[in-house]
N, C-alpha and C. Protein backbone atom coordinates (compact mmCIF):
# COMPACT_ATOMS: atom_id res chain seq x y z
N UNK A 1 -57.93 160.48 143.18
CA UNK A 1 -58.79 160.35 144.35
C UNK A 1 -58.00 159.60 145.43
N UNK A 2 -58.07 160.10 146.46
CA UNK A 2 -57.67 159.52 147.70
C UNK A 2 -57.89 158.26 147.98
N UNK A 3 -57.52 157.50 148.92
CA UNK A 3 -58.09 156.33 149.34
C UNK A 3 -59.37 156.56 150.02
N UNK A 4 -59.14 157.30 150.62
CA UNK A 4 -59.91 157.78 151.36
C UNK A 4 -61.48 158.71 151.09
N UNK A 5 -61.05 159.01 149.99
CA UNK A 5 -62.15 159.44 148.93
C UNK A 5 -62.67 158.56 148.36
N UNK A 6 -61.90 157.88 148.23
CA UNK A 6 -62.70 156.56 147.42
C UNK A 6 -63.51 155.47 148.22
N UNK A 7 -62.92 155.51 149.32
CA UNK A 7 -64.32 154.73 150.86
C UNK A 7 -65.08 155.56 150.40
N UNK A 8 -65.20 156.47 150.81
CA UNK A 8 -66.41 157.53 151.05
C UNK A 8 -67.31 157.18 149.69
N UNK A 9 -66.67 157.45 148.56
CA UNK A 9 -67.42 157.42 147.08
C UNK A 9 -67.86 156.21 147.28
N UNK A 10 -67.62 155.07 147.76
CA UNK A 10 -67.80 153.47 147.36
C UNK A 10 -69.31 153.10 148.52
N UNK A 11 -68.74 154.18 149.83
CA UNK A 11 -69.90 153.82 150.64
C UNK A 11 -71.25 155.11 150.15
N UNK A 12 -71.19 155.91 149.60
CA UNK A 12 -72.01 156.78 149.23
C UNK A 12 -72.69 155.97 148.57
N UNK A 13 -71.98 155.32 147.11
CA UNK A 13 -72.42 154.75 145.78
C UNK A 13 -73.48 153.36 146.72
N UNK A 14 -73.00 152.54 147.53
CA UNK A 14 -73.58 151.73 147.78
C UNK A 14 -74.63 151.88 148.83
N UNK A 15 -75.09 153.24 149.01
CA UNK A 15 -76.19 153.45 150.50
C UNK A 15 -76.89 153.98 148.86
N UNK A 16 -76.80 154.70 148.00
CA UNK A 16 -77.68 155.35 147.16
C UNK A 16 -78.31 153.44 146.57
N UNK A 17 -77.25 153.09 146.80
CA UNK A 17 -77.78 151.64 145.14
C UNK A 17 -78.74 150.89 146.21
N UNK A 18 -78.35 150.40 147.00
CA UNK A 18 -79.33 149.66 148.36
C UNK A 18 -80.81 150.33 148.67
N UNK A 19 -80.62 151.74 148.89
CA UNK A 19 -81.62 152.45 149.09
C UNK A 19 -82.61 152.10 147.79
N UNK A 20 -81.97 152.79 146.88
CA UNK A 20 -82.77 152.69 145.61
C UNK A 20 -83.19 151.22 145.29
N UNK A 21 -82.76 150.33 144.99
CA UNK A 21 -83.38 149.05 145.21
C UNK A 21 -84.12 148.87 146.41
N UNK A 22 -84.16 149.12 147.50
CA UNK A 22 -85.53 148.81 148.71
C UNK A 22 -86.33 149.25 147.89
N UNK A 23 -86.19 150.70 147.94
CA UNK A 23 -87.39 151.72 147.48
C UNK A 23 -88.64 150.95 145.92
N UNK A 24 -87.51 150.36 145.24
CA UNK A 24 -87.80 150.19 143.82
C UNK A 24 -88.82 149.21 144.56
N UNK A 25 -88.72 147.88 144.99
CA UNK A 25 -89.13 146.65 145.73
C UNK A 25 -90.70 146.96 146.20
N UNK A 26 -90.87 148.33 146.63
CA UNK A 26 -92.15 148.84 147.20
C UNK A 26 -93.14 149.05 146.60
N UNK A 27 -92.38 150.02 145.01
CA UNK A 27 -93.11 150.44 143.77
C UNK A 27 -93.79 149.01 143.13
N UNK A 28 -93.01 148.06 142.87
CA UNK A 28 -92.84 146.84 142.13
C UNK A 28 -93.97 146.24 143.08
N UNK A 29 -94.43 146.07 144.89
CA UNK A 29 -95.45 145.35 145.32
C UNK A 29 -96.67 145.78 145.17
N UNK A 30 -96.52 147.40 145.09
CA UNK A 30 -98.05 148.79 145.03
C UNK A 30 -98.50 147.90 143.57
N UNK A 31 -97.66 148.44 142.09
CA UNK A 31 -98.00 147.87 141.17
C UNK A 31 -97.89 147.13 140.63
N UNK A 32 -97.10 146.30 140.82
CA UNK A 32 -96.90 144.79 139.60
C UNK A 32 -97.07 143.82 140.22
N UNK A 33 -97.25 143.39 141.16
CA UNK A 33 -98.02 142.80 142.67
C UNK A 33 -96.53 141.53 142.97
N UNK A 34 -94.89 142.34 142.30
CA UNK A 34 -93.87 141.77 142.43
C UNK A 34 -93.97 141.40 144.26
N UNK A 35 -92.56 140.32 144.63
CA UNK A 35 -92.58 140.83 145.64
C UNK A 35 -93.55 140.28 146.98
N UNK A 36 -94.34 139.37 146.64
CA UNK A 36 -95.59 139.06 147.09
C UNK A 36 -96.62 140.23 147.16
N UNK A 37 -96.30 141.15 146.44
CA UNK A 37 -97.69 142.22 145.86
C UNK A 37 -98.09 142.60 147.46
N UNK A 38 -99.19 143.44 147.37
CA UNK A 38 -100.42 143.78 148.44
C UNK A 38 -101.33 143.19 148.84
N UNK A 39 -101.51 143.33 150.33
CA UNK A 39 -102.64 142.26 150.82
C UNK A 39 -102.64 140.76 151.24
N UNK A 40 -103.37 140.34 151.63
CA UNK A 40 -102.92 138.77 151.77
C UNK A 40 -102.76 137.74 150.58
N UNK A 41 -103.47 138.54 149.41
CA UNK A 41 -103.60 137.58 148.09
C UNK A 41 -102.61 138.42 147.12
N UNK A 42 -101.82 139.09 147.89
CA UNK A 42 -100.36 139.45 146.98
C UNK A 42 -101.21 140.44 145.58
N UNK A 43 -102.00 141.06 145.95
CA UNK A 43 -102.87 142.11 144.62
C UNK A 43 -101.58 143.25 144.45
N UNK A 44 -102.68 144.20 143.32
CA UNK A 44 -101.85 145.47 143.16
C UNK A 44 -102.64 146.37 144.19
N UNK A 45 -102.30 147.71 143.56
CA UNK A 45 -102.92 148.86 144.14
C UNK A 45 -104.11 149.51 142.74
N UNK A 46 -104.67 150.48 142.79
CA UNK A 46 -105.40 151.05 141.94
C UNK A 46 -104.44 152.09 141.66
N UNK A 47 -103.87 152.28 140.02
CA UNK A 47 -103.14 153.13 139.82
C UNK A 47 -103.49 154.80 140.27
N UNK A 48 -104.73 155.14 140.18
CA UNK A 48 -105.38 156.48 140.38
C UNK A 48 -105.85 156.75 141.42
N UNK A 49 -104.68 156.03 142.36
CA UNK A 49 -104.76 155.92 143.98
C UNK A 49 -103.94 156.76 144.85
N UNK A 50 -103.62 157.38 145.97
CA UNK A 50 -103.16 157.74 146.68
C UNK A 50 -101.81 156.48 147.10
N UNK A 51 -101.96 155.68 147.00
CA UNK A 51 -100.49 154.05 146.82
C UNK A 51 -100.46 153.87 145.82
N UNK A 52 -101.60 154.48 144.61
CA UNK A 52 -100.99 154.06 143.07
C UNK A 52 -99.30 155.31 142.94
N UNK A 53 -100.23 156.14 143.35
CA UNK A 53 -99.10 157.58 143.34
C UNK A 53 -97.71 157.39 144.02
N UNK A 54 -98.19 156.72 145.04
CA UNK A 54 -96.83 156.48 145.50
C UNK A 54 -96.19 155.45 145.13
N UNK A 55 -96.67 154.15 144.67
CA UNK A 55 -96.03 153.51 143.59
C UNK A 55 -95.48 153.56 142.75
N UNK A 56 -96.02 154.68 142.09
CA UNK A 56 -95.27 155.17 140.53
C UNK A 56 -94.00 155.74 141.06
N UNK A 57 -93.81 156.42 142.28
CA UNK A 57 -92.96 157.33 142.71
C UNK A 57 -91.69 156.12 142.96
N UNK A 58 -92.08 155.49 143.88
CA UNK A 58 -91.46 154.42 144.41
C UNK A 58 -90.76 153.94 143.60
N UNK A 59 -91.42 153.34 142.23
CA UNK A 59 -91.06 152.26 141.19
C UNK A 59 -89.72 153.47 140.29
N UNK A 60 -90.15 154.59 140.09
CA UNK A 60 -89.55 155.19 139.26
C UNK A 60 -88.05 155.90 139.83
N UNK A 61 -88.78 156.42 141.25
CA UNK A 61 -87.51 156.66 141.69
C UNK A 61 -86.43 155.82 142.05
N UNK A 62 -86.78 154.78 142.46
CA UNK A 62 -86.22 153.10 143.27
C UNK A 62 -84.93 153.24 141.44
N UNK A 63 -85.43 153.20 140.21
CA UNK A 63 -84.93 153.35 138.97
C UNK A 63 -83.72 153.96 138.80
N UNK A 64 -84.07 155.02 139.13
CA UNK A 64 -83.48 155.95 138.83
C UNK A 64 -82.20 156.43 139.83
N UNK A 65 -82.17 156.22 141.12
CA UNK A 65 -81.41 156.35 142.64
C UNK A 65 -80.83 155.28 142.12
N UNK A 66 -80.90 153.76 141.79
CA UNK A 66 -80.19 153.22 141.59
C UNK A 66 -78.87 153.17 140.65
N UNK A 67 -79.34 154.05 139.53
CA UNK A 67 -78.41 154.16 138.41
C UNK A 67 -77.90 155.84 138.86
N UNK A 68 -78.41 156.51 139.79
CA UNK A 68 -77.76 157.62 139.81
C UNK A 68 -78.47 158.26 138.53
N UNK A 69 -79.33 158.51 138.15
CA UNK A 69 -79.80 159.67 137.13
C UNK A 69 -80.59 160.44 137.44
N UNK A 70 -80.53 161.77 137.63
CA UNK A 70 -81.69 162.72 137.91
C UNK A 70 -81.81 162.74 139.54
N UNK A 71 -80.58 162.40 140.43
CA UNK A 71 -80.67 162.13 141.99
C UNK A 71 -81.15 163.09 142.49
N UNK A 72 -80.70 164.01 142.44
CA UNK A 72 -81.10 165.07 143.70
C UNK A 72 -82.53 165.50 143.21
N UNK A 73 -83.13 165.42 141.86
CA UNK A 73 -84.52 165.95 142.09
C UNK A 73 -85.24 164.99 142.08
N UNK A 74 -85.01 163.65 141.83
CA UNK A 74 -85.47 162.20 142.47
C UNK A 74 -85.47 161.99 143.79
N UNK A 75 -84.44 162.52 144.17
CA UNK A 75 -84.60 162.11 145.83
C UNK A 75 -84.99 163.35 146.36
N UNK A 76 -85.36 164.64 146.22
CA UNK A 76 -85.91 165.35 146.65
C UNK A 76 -87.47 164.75 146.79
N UNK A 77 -88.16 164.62 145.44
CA UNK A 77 -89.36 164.23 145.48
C UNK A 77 -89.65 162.69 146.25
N UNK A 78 -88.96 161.88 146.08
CA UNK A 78 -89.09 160.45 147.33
C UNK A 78 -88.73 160.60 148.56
N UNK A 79 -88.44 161.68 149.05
CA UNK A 79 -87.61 162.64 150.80
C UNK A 79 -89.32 163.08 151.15
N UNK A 80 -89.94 163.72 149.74
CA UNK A 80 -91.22 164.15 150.15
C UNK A 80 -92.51 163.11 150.56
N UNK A 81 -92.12 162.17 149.24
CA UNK A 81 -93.27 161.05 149.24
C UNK A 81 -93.10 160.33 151.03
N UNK A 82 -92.17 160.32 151.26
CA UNK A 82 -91.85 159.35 152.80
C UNK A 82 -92.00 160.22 153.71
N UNK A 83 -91.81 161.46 153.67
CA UNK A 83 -92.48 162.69 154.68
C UNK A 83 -94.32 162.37 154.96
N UNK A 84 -94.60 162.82 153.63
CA UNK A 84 -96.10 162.69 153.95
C UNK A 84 -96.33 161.41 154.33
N UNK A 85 -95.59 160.16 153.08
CA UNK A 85 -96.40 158.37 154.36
C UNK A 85 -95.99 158.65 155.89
N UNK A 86 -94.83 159.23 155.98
CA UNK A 86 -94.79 159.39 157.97
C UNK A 86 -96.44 160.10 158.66
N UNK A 87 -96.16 161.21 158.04
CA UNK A 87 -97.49 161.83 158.72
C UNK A 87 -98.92 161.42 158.38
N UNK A 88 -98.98 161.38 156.70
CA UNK A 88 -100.61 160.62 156.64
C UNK A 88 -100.45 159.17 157.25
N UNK A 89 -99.57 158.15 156.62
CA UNK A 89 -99.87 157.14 156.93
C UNK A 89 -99.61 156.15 158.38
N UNK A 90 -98.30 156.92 159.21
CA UNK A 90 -98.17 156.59 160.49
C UNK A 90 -98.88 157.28 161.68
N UNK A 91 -98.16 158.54 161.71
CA UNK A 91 -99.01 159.44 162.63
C UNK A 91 -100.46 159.15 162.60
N UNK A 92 -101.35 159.84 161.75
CA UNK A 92 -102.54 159.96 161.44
C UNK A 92 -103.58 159.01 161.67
N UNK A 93 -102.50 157.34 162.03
CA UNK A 93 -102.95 156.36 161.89
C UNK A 93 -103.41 155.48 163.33
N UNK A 94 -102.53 156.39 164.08
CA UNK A 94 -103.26 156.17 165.66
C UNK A 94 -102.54 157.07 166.80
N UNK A 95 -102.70 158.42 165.33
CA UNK A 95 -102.11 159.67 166.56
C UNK A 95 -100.57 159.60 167.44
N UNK A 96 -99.91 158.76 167.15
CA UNK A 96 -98.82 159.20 167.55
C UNK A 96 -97.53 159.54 166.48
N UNK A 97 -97.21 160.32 167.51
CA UNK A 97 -95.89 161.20 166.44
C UNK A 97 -94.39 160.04 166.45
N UNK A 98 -94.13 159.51 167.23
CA UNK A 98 -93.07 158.95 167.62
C UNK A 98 -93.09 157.35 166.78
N UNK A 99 -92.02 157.36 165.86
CA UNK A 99 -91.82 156.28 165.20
C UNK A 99 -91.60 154.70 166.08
N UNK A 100 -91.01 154.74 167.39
CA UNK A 100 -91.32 153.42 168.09
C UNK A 100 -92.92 153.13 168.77
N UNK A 101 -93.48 154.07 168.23
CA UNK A 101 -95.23 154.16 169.12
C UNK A 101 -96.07 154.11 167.41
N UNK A 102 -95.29 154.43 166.25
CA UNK A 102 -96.39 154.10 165.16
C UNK A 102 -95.50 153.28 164.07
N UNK A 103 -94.94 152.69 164.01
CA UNK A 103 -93.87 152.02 163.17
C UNK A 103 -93.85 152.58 162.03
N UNK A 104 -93.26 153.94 161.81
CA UNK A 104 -92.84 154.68 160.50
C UNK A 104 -91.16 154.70 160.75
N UNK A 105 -90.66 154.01 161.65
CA UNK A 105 -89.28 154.17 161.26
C UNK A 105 -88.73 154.09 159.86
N UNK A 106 -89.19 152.99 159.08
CA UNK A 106 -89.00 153.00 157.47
C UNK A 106 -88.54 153.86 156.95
N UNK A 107 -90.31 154.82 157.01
CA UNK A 107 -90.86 155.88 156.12
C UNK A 107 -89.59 156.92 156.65
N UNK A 108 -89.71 156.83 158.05
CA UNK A 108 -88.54 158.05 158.36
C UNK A 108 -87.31 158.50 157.78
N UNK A 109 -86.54 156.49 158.04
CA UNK A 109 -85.01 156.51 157.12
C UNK A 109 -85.25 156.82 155.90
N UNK A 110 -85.68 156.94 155.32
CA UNK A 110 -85.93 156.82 153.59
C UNK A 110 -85.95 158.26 153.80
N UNK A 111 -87.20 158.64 153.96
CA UNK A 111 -87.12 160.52 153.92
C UNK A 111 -86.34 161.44 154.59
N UNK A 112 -85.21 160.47 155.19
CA UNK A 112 -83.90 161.55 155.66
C UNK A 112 -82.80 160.91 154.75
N UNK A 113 -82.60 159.64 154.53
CA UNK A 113 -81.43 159.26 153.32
C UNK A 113 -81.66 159.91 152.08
N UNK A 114 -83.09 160.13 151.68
CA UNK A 114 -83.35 160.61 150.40
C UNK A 114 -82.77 162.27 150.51
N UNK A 115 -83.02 162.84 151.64
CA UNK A 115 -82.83 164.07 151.74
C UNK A 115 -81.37 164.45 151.35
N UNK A 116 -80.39 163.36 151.98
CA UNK A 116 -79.08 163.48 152.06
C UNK A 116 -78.68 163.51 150.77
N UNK A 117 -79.46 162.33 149.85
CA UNK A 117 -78.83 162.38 148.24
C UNK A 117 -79.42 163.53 147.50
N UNK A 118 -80.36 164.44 148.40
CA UNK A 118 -80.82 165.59 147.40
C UNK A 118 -79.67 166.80 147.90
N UNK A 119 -79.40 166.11 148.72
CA UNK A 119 -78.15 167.41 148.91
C UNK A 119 -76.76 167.00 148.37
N UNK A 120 -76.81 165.83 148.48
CA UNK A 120 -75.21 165.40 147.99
C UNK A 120 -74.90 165.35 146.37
N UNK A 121 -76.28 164.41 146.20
CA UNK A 121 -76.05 164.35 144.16
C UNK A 121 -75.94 162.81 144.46
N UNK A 122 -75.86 162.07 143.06
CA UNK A 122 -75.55 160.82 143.28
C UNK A 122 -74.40 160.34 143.60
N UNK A 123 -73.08 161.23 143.57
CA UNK A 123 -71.75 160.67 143.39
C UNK A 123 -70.80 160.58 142.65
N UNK A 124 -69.37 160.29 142.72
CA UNK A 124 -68.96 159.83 141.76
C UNK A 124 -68.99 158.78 140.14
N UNK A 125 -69.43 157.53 141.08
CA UNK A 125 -70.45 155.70 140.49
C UNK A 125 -71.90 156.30 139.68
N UNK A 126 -71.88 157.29 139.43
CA UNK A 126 -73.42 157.03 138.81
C UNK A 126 -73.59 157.80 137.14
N UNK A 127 -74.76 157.82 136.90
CA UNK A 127 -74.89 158.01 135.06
C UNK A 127 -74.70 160.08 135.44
N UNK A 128 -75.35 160.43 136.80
CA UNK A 128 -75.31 161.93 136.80
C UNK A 128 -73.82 162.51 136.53
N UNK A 129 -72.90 161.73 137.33
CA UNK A 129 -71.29 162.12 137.11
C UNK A 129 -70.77 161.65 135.85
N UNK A 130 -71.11 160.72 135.24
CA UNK A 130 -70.48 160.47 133.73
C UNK A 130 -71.56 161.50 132.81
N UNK A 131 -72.61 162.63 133.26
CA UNK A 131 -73.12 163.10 132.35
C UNK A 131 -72.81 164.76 132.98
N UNK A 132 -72.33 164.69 133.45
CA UNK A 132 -71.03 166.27 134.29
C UNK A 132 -70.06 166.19 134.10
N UNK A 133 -69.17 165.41 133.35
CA UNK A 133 -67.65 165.70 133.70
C UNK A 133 -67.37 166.65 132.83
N UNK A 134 -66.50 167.28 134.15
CA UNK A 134 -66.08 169.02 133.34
C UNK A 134 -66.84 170.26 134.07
N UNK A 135 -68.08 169.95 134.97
CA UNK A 135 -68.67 170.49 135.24
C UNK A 135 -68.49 170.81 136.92
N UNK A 136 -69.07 171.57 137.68
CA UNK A 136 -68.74 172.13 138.75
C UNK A 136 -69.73 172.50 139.96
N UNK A 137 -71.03 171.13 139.33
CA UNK A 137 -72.08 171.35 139.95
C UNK A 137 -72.14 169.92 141.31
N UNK A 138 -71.22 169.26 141.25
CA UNK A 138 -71.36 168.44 141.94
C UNK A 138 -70.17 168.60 142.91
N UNK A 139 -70.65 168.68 144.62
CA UNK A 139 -69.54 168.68 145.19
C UNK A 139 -69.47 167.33 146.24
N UNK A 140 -67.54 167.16 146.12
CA UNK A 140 -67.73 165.66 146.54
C UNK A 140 -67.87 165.75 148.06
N UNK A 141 -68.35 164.93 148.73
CA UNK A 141 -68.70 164.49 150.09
C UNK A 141 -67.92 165.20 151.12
N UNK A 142 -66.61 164.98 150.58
CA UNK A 142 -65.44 165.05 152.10
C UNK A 142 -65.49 166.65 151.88
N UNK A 143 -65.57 167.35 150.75
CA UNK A 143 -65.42 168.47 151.20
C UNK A 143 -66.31 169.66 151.30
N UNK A 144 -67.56 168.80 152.24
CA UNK A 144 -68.51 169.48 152.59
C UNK A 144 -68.50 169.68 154.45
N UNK A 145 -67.85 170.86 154.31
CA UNK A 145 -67.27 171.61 155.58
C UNK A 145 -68.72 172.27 156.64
């Protein structure tokens, strides 16, 4: 690997591990009331909730993005979960579309970084590439033309 491949792999590996730890941090306040939890008295959520759901998502994917296992259909499905909080939970929430007029910038970055690792894979650094080698399903960064 290049030097130069190897920035790239090192900054890939560390936007997936950062990401995935925020993300995890969210799951962990919905349900385990980590984090200073929900609300002013730091509660959970109701698991059979519309934030239980996305908790579980949160908590599991936040897991999993971090170690690189199962990325691209992990971060496909958390690209989705932060799509819909943009639209149900920002938009919807006082009609405007524009993230400096409803503060979903968050929700936004997340559901376009997530998008990126559903297209990229986790990387070189993660459990998906030590469970491919040999294989021809992962292509690396730089040489996506």
């Amino acid at each position: 690997m290049s030097p130069f491949d190897q920035r790239v792999a090192l900054a890939q590996t560390a936007l997936r591990v950062v990401a995935g730890a925020a993300f995890f941090t969210h799951g962990g306040q919905k349900l385990l009331g980590l984090f200073g939890g929900v609300g002013p008295d730091g509660g959970t959520v109701a698991l059979m909730s519309s934030a239980g759901a996305a908790g579980v998502i949160e908590l599991v994917a936040g897991v999993l993005l971090v170690i690189g296992l199962f990325t691209r259909i992990t971060a496909f499905i958390a690209s989705g979960e932060m799509a819909a909080a943009y639209f149900i939970g920002h938009v919807s929430s006082n009609g405007q579309l524009f993230w400096w007029e409803n503060r979903g910038e968050l929700a936004m970055l997340y559901c376009f970084i997530f998008l990126l690792f559903a297209a990229w894979g986790a990387g070189p650094y993660s459990v998906d590439a030590t469970r491919s080698r040999g294989r021809i399903d992962e292509v690396p960064v730089h040489n996506l033309h």
